[in-house]
C-alpha atoms as a PDB file:
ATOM      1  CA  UNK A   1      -1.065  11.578  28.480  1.00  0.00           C
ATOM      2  CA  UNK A   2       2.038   9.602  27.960  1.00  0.00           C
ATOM      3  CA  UNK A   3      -0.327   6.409  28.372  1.00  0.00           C
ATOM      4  CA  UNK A   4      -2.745   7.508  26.445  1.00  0.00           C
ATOM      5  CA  UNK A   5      -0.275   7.986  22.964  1.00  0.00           C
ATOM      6  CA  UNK A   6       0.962   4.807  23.857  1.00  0.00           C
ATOM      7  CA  UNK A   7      -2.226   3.114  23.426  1.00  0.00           C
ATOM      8  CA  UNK A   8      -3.054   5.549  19.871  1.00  0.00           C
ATOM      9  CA  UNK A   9       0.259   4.147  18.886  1.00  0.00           C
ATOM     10  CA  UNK A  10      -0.629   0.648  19.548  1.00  0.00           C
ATOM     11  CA  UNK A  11      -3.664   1.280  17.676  1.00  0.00           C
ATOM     12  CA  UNK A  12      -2.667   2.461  14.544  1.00  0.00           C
ATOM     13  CA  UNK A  13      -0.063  -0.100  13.471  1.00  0.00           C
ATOM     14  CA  UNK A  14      -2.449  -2.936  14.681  1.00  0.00           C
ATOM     15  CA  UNK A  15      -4.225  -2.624  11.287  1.00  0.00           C
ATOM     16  CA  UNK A  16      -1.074  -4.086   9.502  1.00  0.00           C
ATOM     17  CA  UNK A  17      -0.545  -6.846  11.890  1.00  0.00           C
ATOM     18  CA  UNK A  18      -4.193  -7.934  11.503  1.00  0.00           C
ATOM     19  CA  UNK A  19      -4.295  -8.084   7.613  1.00  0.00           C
ATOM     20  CA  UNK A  20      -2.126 -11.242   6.570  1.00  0.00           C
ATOM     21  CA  UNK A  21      -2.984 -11.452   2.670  1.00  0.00           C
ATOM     22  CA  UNK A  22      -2.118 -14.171   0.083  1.00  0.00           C
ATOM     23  CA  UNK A  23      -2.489 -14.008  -3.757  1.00  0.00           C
ATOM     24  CA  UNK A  24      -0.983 -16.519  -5.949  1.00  0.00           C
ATOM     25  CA  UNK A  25       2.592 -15.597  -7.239  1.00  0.00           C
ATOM     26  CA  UNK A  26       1.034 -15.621 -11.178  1.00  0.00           C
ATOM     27  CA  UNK A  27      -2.457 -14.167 -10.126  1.00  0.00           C
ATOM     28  CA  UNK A  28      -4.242 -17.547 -10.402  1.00  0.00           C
ATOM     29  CA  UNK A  29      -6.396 -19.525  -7.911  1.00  0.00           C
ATOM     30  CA  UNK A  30      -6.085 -23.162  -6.960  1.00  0.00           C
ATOM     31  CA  UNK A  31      -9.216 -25.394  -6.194  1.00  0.00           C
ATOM     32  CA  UNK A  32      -8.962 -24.644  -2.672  1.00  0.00           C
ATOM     33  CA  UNK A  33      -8.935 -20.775  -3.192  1.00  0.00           C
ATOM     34  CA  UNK A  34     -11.868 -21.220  -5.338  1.00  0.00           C
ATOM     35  CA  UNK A  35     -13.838 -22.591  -2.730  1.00  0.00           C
ATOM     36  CA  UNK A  36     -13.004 -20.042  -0.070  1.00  0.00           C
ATOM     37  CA  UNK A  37     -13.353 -17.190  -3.018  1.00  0.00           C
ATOM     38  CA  UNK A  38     -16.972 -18.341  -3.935  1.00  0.00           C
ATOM     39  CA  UNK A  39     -17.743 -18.177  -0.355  1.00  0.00           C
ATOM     40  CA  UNK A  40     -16.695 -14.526  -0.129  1.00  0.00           C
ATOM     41  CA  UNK A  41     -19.350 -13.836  -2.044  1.00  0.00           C
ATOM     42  CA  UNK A  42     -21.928 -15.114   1.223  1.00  0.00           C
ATOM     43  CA  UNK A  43     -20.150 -12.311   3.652  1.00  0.00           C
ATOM     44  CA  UNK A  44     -22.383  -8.966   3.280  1.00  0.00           C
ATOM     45  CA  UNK A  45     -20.455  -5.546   3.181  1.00  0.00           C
ATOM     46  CA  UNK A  46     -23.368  -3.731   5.081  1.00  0.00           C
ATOM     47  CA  UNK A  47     -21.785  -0.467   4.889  1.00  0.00           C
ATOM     48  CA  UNK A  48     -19.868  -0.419   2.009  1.00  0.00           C
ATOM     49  CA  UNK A  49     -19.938   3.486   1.272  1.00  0.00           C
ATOM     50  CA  UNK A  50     -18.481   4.150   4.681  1.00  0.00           C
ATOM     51  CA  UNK A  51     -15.729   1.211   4.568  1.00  0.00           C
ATOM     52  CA  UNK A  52     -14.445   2.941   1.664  1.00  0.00           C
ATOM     53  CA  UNK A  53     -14.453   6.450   3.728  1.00  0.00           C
ATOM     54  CA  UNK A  54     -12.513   4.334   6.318  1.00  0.00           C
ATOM     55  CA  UNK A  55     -10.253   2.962   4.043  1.00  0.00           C
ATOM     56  CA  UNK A  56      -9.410   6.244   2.030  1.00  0.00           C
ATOM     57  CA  UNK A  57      -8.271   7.325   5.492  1.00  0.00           C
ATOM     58  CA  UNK A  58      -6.064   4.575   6.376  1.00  0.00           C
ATOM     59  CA  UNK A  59      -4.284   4.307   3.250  1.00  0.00           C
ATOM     60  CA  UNK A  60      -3.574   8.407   4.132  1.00  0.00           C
ATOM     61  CA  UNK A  61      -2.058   7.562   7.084  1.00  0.00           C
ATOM     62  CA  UNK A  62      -0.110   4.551   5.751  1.00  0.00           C
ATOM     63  CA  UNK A  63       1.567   6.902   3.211  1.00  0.00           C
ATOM     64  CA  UNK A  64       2.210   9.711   6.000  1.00  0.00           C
ATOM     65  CA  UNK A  65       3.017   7.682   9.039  1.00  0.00           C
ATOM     66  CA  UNK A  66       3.551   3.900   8.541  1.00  0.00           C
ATOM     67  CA  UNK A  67       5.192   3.141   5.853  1.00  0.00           C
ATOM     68  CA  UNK A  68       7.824   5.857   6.720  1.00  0.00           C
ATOM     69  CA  UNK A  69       8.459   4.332   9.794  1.00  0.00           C
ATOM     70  CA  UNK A  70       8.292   0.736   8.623  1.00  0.00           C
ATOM     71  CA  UNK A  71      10.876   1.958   6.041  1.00  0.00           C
ATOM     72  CA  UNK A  72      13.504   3.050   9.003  1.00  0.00           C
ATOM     73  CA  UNK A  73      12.365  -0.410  10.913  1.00  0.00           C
ATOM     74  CA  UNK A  74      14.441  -1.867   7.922  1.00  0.00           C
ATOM     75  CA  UNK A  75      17.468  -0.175   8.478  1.00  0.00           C
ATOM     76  CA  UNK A  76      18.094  -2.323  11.341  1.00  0.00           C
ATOM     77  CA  UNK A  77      20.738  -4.600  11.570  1.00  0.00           C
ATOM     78  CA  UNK A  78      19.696  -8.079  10.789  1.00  0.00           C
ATOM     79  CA  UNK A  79      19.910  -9.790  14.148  1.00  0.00           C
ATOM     80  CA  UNK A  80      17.845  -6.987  15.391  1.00  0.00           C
ATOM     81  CA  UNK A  81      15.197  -8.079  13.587  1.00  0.00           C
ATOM     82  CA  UNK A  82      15.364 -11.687  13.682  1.00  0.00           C
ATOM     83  CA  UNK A  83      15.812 -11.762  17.479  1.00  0.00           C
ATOM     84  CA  UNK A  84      12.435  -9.043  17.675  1.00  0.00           C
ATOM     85  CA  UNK A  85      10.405 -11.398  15.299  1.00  0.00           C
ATOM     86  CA  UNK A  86      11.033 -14.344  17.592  1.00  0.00           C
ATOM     87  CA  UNK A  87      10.338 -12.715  20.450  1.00  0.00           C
ATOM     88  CA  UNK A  88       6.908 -11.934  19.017  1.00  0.00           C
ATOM     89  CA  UNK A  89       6.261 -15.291  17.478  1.00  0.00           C
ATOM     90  CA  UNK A  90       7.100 -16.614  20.904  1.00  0.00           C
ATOM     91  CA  UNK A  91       4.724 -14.744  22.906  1.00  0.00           C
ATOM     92  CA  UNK A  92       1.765 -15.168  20.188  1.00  0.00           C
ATOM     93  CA  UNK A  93       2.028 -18.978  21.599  1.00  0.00           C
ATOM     94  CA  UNK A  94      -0.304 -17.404  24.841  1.00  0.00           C
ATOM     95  CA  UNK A  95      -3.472 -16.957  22.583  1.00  0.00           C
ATOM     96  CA  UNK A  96      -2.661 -19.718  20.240  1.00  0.00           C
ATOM     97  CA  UNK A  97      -2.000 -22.454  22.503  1.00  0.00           C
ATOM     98  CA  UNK A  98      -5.736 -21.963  24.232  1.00  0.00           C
ATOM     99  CA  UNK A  99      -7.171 -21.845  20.549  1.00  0.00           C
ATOM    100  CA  UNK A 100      -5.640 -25.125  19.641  1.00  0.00           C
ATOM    101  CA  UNK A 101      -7.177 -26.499  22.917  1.00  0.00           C
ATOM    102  CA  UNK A 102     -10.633 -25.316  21.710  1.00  0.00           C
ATOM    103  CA  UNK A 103     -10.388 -26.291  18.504  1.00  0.00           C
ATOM    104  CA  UNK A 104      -9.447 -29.422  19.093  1.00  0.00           C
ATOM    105  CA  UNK A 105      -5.776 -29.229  18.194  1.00  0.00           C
ATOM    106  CA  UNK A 106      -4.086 -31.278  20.896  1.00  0.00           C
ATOM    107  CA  UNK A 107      -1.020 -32.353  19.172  1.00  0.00           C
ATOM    108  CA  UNK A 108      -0.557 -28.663  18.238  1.00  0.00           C
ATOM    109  CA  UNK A 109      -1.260 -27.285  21.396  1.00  0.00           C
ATOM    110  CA  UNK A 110       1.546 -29.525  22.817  1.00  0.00           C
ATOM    111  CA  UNK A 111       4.144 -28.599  20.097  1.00  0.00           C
ATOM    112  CA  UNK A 112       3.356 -25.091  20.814  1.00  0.00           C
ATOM    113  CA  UNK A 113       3.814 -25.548  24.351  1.00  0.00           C
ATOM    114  CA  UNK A 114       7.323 -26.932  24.061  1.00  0.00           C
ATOM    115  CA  UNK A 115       8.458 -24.376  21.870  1.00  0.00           C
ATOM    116  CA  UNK A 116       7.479 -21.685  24.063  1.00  0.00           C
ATOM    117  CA  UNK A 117       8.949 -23.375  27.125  1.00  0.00           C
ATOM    118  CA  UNK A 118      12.215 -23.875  25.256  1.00  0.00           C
ATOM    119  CA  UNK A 119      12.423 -21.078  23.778  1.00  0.00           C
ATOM    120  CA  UNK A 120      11.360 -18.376  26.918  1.00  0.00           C
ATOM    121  CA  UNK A 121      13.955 -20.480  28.895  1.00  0.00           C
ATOM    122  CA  UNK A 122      16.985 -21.677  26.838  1.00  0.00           C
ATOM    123  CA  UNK A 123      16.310 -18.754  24.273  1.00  0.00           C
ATOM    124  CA  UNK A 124      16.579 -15.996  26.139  1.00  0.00           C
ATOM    125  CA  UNK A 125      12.285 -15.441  26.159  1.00  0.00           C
ATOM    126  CA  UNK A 126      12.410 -15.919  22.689  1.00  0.00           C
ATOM    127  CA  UNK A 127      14.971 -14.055  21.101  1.00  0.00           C
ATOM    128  CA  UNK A 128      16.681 -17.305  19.960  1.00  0.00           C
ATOM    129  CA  UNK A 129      14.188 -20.076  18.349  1.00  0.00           C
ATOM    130  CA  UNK A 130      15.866 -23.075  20.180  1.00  0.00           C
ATOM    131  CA  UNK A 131      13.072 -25.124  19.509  1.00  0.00           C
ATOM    132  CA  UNK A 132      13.542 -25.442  15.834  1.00  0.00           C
ATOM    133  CA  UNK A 133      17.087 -26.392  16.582  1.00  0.00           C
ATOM    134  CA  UNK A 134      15.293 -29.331  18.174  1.00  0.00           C
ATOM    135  CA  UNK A 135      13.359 -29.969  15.384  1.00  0.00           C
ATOM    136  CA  UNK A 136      10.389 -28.809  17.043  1.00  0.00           C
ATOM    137  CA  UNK A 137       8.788 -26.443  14.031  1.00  0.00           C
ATOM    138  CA  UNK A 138       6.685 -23.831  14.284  1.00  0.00           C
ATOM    139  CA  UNK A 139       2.632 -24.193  13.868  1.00  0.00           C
ATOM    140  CA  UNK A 140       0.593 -21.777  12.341  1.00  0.00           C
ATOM    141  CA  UNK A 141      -1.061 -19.316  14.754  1.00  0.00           C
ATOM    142  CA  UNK A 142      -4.467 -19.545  15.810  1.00  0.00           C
ATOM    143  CA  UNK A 143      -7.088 -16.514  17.654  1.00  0.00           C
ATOM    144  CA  UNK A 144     -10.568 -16.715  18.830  1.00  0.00           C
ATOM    145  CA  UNK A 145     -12.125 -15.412  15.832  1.00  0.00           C
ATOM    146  CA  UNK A 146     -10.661 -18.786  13.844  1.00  0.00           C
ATOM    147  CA  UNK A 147     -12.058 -20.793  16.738  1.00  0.00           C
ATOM    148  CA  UNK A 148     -15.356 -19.068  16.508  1.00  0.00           C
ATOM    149  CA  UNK A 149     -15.184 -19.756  12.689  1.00  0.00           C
ATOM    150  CA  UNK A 150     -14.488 -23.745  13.803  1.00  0.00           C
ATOM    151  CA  UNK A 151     -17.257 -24.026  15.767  1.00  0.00           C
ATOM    152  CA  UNK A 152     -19.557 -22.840  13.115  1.00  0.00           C
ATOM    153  CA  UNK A 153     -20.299 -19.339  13.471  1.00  0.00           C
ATOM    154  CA  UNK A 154     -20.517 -17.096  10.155  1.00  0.00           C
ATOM    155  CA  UNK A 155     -18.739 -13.743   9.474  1.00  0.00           C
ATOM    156  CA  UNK A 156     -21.421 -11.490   9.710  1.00  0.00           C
ATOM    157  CA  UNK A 157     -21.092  -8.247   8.117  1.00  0.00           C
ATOM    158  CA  UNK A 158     -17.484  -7.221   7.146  1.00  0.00           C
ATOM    159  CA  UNK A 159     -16.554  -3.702   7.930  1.00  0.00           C
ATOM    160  CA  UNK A 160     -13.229  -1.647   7.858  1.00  0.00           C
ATOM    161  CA  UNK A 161     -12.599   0.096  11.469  1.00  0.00           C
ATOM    162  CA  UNK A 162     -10.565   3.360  11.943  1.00  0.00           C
ATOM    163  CA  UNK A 163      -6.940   2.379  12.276  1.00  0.00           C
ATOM    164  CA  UNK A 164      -7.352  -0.952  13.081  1.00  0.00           C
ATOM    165  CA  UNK A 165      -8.320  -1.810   9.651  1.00  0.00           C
ATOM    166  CA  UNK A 166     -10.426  -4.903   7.941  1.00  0.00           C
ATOM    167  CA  UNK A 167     -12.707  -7.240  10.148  1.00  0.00           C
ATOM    168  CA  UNK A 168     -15.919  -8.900  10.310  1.00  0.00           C
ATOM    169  CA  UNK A 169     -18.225  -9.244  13.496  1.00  0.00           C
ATOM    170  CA  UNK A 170     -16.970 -12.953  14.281  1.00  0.00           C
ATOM    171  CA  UNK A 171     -13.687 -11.661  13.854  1.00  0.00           C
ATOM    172  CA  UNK A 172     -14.278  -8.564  16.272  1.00  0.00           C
ATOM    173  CA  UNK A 173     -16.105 -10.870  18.863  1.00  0.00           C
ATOM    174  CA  UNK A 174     -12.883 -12.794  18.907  1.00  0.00           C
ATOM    175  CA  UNK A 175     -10.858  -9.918  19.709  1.00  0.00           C
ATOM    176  CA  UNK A 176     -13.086  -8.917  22.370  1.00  0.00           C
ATOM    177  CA  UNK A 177     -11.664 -12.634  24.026  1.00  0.00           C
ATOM    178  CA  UNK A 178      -8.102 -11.133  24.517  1.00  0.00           C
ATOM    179  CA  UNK A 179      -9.491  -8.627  26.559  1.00  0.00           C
ATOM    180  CA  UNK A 180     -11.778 -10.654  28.680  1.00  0.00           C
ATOM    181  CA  UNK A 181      -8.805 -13.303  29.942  1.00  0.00           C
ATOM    182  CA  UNK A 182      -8.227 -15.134  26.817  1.00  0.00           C
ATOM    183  CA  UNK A 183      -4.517 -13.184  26.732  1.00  0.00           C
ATOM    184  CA  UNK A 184      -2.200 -13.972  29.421  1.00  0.00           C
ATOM    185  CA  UNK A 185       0.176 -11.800  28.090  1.00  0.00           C
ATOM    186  CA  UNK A 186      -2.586  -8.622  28.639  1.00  0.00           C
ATOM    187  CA  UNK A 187      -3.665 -10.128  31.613  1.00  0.00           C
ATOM    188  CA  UNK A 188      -0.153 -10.122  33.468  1.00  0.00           C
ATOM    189  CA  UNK A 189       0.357  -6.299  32.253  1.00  0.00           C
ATOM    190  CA  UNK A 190      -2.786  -4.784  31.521  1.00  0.00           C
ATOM    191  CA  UNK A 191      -5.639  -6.008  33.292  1.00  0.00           C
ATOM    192  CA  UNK A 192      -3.758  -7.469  36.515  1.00  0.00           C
ATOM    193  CA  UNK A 193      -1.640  -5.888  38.909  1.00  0.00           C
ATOM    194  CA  UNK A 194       1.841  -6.967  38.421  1.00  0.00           C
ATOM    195  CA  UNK A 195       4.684  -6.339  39.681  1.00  0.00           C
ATOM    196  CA  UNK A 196       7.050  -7.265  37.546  1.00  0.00           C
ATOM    197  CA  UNK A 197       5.397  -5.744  33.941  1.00  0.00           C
ATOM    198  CA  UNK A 198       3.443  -2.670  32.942  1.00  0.00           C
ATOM    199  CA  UNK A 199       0.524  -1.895  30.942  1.00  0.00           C
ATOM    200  CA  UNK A 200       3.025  -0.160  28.818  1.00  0.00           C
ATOM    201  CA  UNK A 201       4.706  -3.929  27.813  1.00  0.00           C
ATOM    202  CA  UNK A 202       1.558  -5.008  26.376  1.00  0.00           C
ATOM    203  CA  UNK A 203       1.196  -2.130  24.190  1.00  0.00           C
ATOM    204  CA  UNK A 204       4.842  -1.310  23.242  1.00  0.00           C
ATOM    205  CA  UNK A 205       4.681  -5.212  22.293  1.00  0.00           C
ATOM    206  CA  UNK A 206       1.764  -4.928  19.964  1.00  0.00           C
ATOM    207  CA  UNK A 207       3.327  -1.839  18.399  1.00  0.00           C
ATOM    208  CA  UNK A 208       6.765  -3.786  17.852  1.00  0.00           C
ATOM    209  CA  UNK A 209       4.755  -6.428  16.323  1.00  0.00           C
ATOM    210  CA  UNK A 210       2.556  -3.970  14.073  1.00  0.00           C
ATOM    211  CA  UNK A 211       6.655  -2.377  12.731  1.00  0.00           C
ATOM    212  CA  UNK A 212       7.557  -5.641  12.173  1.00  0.00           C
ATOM    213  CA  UNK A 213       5.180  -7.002  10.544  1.00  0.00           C
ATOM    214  CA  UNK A 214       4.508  -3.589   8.102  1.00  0.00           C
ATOM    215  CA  UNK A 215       8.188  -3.607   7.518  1.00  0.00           C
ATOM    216  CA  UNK A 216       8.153  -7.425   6.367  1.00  0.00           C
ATOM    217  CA  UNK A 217       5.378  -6.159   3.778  1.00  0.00           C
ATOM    218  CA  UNK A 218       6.183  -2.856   2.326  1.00  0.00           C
ATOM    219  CA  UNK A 219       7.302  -4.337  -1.275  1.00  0.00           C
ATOM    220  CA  UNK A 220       4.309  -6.655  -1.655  1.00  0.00           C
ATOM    221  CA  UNK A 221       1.629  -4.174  -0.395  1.00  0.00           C
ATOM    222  CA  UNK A 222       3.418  -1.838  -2.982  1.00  0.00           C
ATOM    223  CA  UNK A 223       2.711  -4.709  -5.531  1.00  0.00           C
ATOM    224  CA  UNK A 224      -0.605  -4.793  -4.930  1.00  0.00           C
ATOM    225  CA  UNK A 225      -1.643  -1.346  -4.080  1.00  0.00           C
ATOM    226  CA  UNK A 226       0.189  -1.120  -7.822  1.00  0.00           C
ATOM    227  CA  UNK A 227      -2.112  -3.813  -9.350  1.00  0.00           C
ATOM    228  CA  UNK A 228      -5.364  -3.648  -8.113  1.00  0.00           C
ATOM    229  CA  UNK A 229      -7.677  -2.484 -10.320  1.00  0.00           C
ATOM    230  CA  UNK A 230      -9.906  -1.360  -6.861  1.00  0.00           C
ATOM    231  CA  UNK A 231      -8.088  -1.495  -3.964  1.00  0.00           C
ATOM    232  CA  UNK A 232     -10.297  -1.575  -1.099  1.00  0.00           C
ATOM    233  CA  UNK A 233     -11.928  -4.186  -3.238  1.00  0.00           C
ATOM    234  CA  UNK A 234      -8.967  -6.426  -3.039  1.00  0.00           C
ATOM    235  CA  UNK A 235      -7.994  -5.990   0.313  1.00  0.00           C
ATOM    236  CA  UNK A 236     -11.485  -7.079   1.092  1.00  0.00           C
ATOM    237  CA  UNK A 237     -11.234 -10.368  -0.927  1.00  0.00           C
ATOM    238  CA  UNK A 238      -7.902 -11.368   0.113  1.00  0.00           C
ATOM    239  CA  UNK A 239      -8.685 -10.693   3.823  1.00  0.00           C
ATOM    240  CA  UNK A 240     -11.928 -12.829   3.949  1.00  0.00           C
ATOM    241  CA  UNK A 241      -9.955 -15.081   1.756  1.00  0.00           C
ATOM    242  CA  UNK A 242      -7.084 -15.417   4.112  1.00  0.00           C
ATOM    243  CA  UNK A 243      -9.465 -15.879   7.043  1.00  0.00           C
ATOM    244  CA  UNK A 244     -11.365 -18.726   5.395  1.00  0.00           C
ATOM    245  CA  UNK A 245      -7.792 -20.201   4.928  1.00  0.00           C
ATOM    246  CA  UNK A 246      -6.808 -19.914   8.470  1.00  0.00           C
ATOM    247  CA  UNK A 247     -10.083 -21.375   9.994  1.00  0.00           C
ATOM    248  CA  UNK A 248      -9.754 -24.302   7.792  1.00  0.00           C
ATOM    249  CA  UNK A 249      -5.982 -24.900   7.912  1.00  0.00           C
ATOM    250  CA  UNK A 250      -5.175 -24.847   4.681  1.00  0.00           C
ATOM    251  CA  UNK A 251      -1.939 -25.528   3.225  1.00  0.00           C
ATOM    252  CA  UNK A 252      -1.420 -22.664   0.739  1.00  0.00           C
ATOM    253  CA  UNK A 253       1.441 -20.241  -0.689  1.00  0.00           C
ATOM    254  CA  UNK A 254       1.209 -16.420   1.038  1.00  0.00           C
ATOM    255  CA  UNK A 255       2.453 -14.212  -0.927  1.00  0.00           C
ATOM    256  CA  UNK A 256       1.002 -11.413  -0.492  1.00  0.00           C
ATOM    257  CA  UNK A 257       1.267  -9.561   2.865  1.00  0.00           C
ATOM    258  CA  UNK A 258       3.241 -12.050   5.222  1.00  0.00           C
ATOM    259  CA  UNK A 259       4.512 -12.866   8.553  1.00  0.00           C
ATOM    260  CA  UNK A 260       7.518 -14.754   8.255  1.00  0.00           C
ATOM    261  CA  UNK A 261      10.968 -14.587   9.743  1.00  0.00           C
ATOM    262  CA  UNK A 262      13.175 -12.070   8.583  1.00  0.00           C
ATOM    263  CA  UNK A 263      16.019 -15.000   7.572  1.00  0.00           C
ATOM    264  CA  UNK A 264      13.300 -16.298   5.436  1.00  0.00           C
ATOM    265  CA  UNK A 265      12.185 -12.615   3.745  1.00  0.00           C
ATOM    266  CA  UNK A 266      16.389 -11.516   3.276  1.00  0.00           C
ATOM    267  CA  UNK A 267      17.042 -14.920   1.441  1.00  0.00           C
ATOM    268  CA  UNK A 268      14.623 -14.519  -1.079  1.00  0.00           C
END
C-alpha cells in the first residue's frame, strides 16, 4: 500500500513537470514562434471533447492538492531549494546525455558529461553546481520524445492524460524509453535489483522534481490561467509550441511556466 501511494503521488505532480510553457512577456510572437505556431495547426486533437473532461479534472485537483502544496514548497529556506533544484538538474543529465548522443549532439553530450561528473563528485551529487564555477554551463535538456521529433517522426494526435497532463503519441512513445532502459536512474532503483537504492528513490525523486518545478510556476500559471480567454486551448498551443521549440533548439525567452534555478526566479 505504502508503495502503491508513492507511485499515485509520483503521478500526479508529473503533469507539472512535463508542461514547460513559454509566451512572450508582451503577448507577441517572433518569426520563429510563428513558424512553430502555424505548425500547431498540422497536430490533430482526436478527442477533443474528452481532453477537455481530462483537463476540467486536473485543473480540480491543481486547486485542491497542488498548488497548496507547491505553495508550502515555497516556504522553504532558500538553500533548500537551490541545493534540491540542482540535485534534480544533475540527475536529468542520465536521459539527456543519451539523447544528445542520438541526436547528434556530441559537443553537448560531453559538456553534460563533465558537469555531471563534477558536480555528483565535488558537489556533493549535485547539491552544489561546481561545474558552472568552472565555467562549464548548463545545456538545455533533451528526452526521447525530442529525439523522436529529430529523426523525423510527427506528433500524432495530442491528447491530455489523467494526472499526467498534456502529450502527444511521439511524446508518449518517448516516455515509454525511460522505462525500457533509456533511464539509468530508474534502472538502478526501479527495474534492477540494487542494493544500494530503492524503487522508492526513483519515485520520491520525480515527486521532488514535480514540487519544485509547480512551486517555480505558481505566479505565471496564475497569469495565464487569469488571461486566457480558453484555457485548455492555451495550454494546448503553448505545449505543442514549446515542444516544437525544444526539438529544434531554439533560442527563445520562457516565460511562461519555467524550470530555472531558484537564484534565478528570487532575483527577478
Amino acid at each position: 500500500m505504502k508503495k502503491f501511494l508513492t507511485i499515485f503521488a509520483f503521478l500526479i505532480f508529473s503533469q507539472f513537470h512535463s508542461i514547460n510553457l513559454f509566451a512572450g512577456s508582451d503577448g507577441s510572437l517572433d518569426v520563429s514562434k510563428k513558424d512553430i505556431d502555424s505548425q500547431n495547426t498540422e497536430v490533430k486533437d482526436c478527442f477533443e471533447k474528452v481532453n477537455r473532461g481530462v483537463f476540467a479534472f486536473n485543473q480540480a485537483l491543481d486547486k485542491v492538492f497542488f498548488k497548496p502544496v507547491g505553495k508550502g514548497y515555497r516556504l522553504l529556506p532558500k538553500p533548500i531549494r537551490s541545493g534540491t533544484s540542482n540535485v534534480l538538474s544533475n540527475l536529468s543529465n542520465v536521459v539527456t546525455i543519451p539523447n544528445n548522443l542520438l541526436q547528434g549532439q556530441v559537443k553537448d553530450a560531453g559538456v553534460n558529461s563533465a558537469r555531471f561528473v563534477l558536480n555528483t563528485t565535488l558537489g556533493i551529487v549535485g547539491i552544489f553546481d561546481v561545474a558552472s564555477y568552472f565555467g562549464i554551463s548548463k545545456r538545455d535538456k533533451e528526452d526521447y520524445g525530442q529525439t523522436l521529433g529529430v529523426w523525423g517522426f510527427k506528433e500524432g494526435c495530442y491528447f491530455v492524460l489523467p494526472v499526467l497532463g498534456p502529450t502527444t503519441v511521439r511524446d508518449s512513445i518517448g516516455s515509454l524509453a525511460n522505462f525500457s532502459g533509456g533511464d539509468a536512474w530508474y534502472n538502478v532503483t526501479v527495474r534492477n535489483n540494487t542494493q544500494h537504492f530503492e524503487d522508492a528513490d526513483y519515485y520520491i525523486s520525480r515527486l521532488t522534481a514535480g514540487v519544485d518545478f509547480r512551486a517555480k510556476n505558481l505566479d505565471s500559471y496564475d497569469s495565464l490561467e487569469k488571461n486566457s480567454l480558453d484555457l485548455y486551448a492555451s495550454v494546448r498551443s503553448l505545449y505543442l509550441q514549446d515542444r516544437q521549440r525544444k526539438i529544434k533548439n531554439l533560442d527563445v525567452t520562457t516565460d511562461t511556466m519555467n524550470d530555472d534555478d531558484w537564484e534565478e526566479i528570487d532575483s527577478q
